[in-house]
PDB file of N, CA and C in Angstrom:
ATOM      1  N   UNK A   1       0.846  -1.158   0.000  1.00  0.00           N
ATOM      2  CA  UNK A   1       0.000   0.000   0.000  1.00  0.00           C
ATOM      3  C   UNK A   1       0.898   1.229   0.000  1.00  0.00           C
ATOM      4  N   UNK A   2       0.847   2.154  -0.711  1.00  0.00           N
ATOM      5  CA  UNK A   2       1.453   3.096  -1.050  1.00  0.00           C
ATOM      6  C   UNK A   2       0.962   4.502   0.165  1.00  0.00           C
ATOM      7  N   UNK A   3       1.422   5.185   0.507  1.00  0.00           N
ATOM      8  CA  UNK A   3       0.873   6.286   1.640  1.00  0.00           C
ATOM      9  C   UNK A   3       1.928   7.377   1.190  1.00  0.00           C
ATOM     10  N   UNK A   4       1.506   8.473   0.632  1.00  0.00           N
ATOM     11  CA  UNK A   4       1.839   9.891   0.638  1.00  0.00           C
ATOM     12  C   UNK A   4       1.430  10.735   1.737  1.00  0.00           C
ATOM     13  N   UNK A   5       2.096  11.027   1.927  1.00  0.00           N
ATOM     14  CA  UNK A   5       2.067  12.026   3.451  1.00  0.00           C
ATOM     15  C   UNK A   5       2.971  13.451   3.450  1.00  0.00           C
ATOM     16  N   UNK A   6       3.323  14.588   2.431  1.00  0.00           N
ATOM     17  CA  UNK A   6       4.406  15.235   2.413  1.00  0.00           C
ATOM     18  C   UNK A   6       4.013  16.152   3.771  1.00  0.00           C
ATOM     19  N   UNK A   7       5.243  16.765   4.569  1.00  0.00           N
ATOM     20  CA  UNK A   7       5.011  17.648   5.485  1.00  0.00           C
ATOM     21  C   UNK A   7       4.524  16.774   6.617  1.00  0.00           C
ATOM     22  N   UNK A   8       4.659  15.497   6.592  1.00  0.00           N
ATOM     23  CA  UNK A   8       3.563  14.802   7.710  1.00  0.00           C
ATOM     24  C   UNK A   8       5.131  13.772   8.880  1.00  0.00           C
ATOM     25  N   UNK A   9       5.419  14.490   9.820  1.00  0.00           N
ATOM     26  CA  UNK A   9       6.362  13.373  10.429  1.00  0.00           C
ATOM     27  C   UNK A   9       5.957  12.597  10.925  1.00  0.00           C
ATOM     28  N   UNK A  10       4.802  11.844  11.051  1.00  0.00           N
ATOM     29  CA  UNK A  10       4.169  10.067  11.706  1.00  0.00           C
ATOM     30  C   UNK A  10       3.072  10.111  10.898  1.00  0.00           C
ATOM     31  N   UNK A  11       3.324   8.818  10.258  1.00  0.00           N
ATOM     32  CA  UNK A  11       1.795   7.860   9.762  1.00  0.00           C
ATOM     33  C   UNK A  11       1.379   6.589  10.675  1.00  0.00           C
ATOM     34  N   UNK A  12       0.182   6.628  10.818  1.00  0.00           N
ATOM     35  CA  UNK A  12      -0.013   5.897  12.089  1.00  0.00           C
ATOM     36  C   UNK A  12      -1.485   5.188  11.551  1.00  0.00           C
ATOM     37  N   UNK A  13      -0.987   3.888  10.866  1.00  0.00           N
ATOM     38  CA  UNK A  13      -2.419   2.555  10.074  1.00  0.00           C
ATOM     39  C   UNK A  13      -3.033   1.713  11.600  1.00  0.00           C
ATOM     40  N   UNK A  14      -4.187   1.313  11.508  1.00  0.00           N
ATOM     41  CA  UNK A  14      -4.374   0.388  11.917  1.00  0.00           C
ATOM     42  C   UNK A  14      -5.224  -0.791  10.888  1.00  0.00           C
ATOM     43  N   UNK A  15      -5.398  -1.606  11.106  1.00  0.00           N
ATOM     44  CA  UNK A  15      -6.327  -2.141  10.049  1.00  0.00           C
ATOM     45  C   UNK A  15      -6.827  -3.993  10.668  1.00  0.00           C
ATOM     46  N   UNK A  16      -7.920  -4.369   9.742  1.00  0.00           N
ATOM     47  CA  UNK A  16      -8.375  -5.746  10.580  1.00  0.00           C
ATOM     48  C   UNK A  16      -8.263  -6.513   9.034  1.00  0.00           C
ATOM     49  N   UNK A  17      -7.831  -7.732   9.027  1.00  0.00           N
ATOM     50  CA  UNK A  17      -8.066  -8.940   7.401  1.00  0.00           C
ATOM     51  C   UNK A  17      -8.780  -9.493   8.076  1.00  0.00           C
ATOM     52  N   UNK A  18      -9.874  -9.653   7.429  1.00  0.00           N
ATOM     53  CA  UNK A  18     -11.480  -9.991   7.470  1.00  0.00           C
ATOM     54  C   UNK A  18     -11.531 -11.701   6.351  1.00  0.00           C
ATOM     55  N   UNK A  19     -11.743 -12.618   6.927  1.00  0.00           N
ATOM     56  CA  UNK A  19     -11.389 -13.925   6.369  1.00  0.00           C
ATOM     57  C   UNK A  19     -12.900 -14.382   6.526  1.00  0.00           C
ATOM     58  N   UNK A  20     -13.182 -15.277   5.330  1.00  0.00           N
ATOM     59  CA  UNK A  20     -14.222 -16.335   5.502  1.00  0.00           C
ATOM     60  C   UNK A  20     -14.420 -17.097   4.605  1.00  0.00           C
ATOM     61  N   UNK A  21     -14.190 -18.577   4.676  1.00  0.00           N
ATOM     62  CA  UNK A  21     -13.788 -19.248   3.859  1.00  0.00           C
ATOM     63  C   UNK A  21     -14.888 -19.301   2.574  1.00  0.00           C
ATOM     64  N   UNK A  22     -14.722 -19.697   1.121  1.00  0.00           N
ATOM     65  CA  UNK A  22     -15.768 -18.858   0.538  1.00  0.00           C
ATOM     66  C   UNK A  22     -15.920 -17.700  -0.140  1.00  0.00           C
ATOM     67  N   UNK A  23     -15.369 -17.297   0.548  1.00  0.00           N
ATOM     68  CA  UNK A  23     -15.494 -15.426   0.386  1.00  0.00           C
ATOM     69  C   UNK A  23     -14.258 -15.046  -0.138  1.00  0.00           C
ATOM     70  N   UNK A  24     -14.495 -13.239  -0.589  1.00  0.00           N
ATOM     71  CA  UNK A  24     -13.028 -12.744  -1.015  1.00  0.00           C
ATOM     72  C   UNK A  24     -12.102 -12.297   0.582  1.00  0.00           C
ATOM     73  N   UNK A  25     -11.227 -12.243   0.982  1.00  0.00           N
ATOM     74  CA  UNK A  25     -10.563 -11.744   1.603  1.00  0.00           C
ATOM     75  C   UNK A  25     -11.176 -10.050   1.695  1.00  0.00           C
ATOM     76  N   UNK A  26     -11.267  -9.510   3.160  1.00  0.00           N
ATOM     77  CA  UNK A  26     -11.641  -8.049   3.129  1.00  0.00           C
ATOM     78  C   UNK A  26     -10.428  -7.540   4.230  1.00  0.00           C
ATOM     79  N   UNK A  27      -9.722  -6.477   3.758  1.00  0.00           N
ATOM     80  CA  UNK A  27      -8.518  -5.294   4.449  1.00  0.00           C
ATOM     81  C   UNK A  27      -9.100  -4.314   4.722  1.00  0.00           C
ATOM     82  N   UNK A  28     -10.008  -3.452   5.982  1.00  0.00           N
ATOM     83  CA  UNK A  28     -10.142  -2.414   6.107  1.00  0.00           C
ATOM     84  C   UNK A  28      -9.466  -1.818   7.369  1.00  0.00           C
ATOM     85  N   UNK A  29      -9.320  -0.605   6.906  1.00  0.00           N
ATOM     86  CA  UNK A  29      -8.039   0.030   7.624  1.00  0.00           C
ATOM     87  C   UNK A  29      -8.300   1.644   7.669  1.00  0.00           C
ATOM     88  N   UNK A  30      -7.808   2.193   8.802  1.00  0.00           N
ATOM     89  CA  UNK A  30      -8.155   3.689   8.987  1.00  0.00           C
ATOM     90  C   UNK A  30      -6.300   3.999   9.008  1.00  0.00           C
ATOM     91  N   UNK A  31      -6.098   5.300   8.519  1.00  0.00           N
ATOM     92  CA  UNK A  31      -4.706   6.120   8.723  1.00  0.00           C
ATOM     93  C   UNK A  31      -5.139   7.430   9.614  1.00  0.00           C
ATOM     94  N   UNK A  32      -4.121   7.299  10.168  1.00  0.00           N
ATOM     95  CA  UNK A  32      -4.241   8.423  10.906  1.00  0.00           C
ATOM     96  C   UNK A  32      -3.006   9.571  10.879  1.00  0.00           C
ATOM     97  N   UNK A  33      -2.809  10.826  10.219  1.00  0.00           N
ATOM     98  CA  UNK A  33      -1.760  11.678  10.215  1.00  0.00           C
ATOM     99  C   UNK A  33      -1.219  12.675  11.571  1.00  0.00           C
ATOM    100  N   UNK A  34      -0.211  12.243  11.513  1.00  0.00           N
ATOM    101  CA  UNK A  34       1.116  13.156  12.891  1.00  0.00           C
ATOM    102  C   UNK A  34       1.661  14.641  12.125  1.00  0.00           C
ATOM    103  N   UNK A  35       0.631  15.651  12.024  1.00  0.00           N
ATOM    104  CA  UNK A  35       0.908  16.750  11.259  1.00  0.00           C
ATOM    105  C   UNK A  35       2.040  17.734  12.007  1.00  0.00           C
ATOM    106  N   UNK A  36       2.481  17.139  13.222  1.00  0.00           N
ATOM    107  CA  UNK A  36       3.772  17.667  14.225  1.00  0.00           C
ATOM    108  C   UNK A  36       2.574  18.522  15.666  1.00  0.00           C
ATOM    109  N   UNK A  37       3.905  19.080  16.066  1.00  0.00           N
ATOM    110  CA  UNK A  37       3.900  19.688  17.847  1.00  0.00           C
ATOM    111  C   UNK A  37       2.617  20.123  17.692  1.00  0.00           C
ATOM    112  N   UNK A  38       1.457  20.276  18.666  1.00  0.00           N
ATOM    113  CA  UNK A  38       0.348  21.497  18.564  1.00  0.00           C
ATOM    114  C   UNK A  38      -0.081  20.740  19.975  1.00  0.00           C
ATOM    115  N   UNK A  39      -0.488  21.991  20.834  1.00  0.00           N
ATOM    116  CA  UNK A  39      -1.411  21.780  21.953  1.00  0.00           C
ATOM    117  C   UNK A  39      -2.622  20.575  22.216  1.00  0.00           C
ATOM    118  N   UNK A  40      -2.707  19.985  22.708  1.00  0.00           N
ATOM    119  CA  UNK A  40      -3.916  18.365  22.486  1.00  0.00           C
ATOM    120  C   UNK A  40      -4.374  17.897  21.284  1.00  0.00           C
ATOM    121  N   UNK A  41      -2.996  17.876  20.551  1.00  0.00           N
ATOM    122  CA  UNK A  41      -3.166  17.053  19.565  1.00  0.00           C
ATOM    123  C   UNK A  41      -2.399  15.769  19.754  1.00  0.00           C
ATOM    124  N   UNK A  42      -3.352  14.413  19.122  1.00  0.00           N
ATOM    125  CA  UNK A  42      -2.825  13.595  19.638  1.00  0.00           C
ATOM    126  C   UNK A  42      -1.855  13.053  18.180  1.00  0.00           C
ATOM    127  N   UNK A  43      -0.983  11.884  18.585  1.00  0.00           N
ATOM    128  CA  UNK A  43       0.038  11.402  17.840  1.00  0.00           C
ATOM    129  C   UNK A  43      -0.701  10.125  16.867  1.00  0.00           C
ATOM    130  N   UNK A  44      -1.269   9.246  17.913  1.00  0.00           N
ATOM    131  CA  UNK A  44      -1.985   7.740  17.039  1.00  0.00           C
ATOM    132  C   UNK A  44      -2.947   7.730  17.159  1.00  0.00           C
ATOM    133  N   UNK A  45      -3.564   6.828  17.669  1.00  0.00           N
ATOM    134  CA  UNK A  45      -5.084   6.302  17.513  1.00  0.00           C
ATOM    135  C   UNK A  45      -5.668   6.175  18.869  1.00  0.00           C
ATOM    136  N   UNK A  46      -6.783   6.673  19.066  1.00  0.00           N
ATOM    137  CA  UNK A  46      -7.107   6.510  20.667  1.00  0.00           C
ATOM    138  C   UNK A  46      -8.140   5.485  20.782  1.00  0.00           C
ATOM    139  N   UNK A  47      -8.910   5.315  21.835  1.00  0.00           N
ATOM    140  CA  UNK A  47      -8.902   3.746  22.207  1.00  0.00           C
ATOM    141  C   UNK A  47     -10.666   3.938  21.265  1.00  0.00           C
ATOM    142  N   UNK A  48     -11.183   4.829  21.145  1.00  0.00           N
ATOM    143  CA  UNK A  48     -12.582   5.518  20.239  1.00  0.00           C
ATOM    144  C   UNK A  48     -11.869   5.167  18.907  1.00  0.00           C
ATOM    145  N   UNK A  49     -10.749   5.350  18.267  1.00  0.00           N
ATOM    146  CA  UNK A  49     -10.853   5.258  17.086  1.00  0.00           C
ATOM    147  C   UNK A  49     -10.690   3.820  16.749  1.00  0.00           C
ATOM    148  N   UNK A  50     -10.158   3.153  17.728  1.00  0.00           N
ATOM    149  CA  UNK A  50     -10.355   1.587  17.197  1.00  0.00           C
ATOM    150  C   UNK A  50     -11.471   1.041  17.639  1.00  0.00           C
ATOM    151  N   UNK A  51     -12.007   1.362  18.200  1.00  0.00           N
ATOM    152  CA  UNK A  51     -13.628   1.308  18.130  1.00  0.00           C
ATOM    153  C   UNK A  51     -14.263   1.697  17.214  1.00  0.00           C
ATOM    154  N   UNK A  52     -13.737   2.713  16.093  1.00  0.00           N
ATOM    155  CA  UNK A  52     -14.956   3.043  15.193  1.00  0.00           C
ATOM    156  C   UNK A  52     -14.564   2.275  14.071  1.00  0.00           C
ATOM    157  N   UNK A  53     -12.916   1.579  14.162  1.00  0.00           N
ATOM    158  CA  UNK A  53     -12.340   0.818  12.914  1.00  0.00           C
ATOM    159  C   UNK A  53     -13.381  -0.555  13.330  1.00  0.00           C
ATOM    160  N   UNK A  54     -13.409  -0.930  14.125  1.00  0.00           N
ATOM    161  CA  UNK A  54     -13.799  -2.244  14.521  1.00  0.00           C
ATOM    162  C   UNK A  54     -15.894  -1.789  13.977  1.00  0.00           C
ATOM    163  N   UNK A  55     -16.428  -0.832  14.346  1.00  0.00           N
ATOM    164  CA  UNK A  55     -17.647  -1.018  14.194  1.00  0.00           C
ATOM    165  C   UNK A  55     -17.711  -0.967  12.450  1.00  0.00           C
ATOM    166  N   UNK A  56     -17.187  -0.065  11.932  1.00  0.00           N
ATOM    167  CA  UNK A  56     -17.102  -0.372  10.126  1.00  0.00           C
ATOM    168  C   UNK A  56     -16.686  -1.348   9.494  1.00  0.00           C
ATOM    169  N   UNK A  57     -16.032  -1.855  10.207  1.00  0.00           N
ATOM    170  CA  UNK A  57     -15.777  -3.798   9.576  1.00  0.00           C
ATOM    171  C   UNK A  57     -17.509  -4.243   9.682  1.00  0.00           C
ATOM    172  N   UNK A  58     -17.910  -4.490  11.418  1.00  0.00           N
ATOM    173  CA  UNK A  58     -19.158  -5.005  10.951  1.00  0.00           C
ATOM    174  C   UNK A  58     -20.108  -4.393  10.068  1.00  0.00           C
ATOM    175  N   UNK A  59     -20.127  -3.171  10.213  1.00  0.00           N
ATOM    176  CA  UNK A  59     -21.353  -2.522   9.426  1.00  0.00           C
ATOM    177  C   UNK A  59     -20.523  -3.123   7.472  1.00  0.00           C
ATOM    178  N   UNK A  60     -19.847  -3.144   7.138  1.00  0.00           N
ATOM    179  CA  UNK A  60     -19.149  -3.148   5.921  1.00  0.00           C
ATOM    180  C   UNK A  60     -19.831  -4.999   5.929  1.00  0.00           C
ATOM    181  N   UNK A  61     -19.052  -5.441   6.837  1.00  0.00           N
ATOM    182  CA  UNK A  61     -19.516  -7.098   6.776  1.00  0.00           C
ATOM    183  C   UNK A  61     -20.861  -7.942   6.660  1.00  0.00           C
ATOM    184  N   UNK A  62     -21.507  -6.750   7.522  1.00  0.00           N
ATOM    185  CA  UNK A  62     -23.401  -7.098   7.551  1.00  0.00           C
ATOM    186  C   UNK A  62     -23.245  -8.389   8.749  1.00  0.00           C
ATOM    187  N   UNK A  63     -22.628  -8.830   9.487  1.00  0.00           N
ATOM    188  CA  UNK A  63     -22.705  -9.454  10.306  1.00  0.00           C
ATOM    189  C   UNK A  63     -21.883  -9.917  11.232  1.00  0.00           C
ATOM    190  N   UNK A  64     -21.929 -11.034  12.556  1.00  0.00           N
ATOM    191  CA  UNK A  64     -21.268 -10.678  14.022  1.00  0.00           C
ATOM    192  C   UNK A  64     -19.937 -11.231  13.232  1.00  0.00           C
ATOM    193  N   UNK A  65     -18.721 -10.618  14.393  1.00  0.00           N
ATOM    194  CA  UNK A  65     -17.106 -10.815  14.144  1.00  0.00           C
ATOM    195  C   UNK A  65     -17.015 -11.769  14.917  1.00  0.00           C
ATOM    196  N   UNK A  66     -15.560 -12.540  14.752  1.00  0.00           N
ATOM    197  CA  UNK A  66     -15.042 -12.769  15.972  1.00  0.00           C
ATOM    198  C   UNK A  66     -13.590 -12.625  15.992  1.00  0.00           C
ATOM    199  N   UNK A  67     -12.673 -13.143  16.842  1.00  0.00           N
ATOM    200  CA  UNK A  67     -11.080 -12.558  16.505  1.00  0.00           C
ATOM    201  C   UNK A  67     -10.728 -14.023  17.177  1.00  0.00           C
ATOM    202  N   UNK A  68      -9.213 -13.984  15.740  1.00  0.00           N
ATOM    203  CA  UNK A  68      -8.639 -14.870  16.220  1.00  0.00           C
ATOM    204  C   UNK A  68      -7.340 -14.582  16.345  1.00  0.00           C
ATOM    205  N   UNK A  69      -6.235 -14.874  17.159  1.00  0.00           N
ATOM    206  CA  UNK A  69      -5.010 -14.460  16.884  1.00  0.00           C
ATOM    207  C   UNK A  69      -3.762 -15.738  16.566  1.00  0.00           C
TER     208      UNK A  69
END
């Protein structure tokens, strides 16, 4: 995956591979940009944004997850 970022010092992906046998393989993934120093700005991902990566898998999937590692 290719990521352009000029002016940007941290790129910060998270992402879930969505498997089911059958099926095509699904990669969805949020980026998040480190545009530098500024007052309460944050650097990565806070514990809400992997919560909202995790609820757009299901809504994208149409049905329940589960995780395996």
């Amino acid at each position: 995956m290719r990521v352009t970022a000029a002016g940007t010092k941290r790129v910060s992906m998270a992402a879930l591979i969505c498997t089911n046998s059958g099926h095509r393989h699904r990669l969805i993934y949020r980026i998040h940009l480190d545009r530098g120093p500024a007052k309460g700005r944050r650097k990565g991902f806070t514990e809400t944004d992997y919560a909202h990566l995790l609820d757009a898998a299901h809504q994208q999937l149409g049905g329940p997850m589960s995780r395996a590692s």
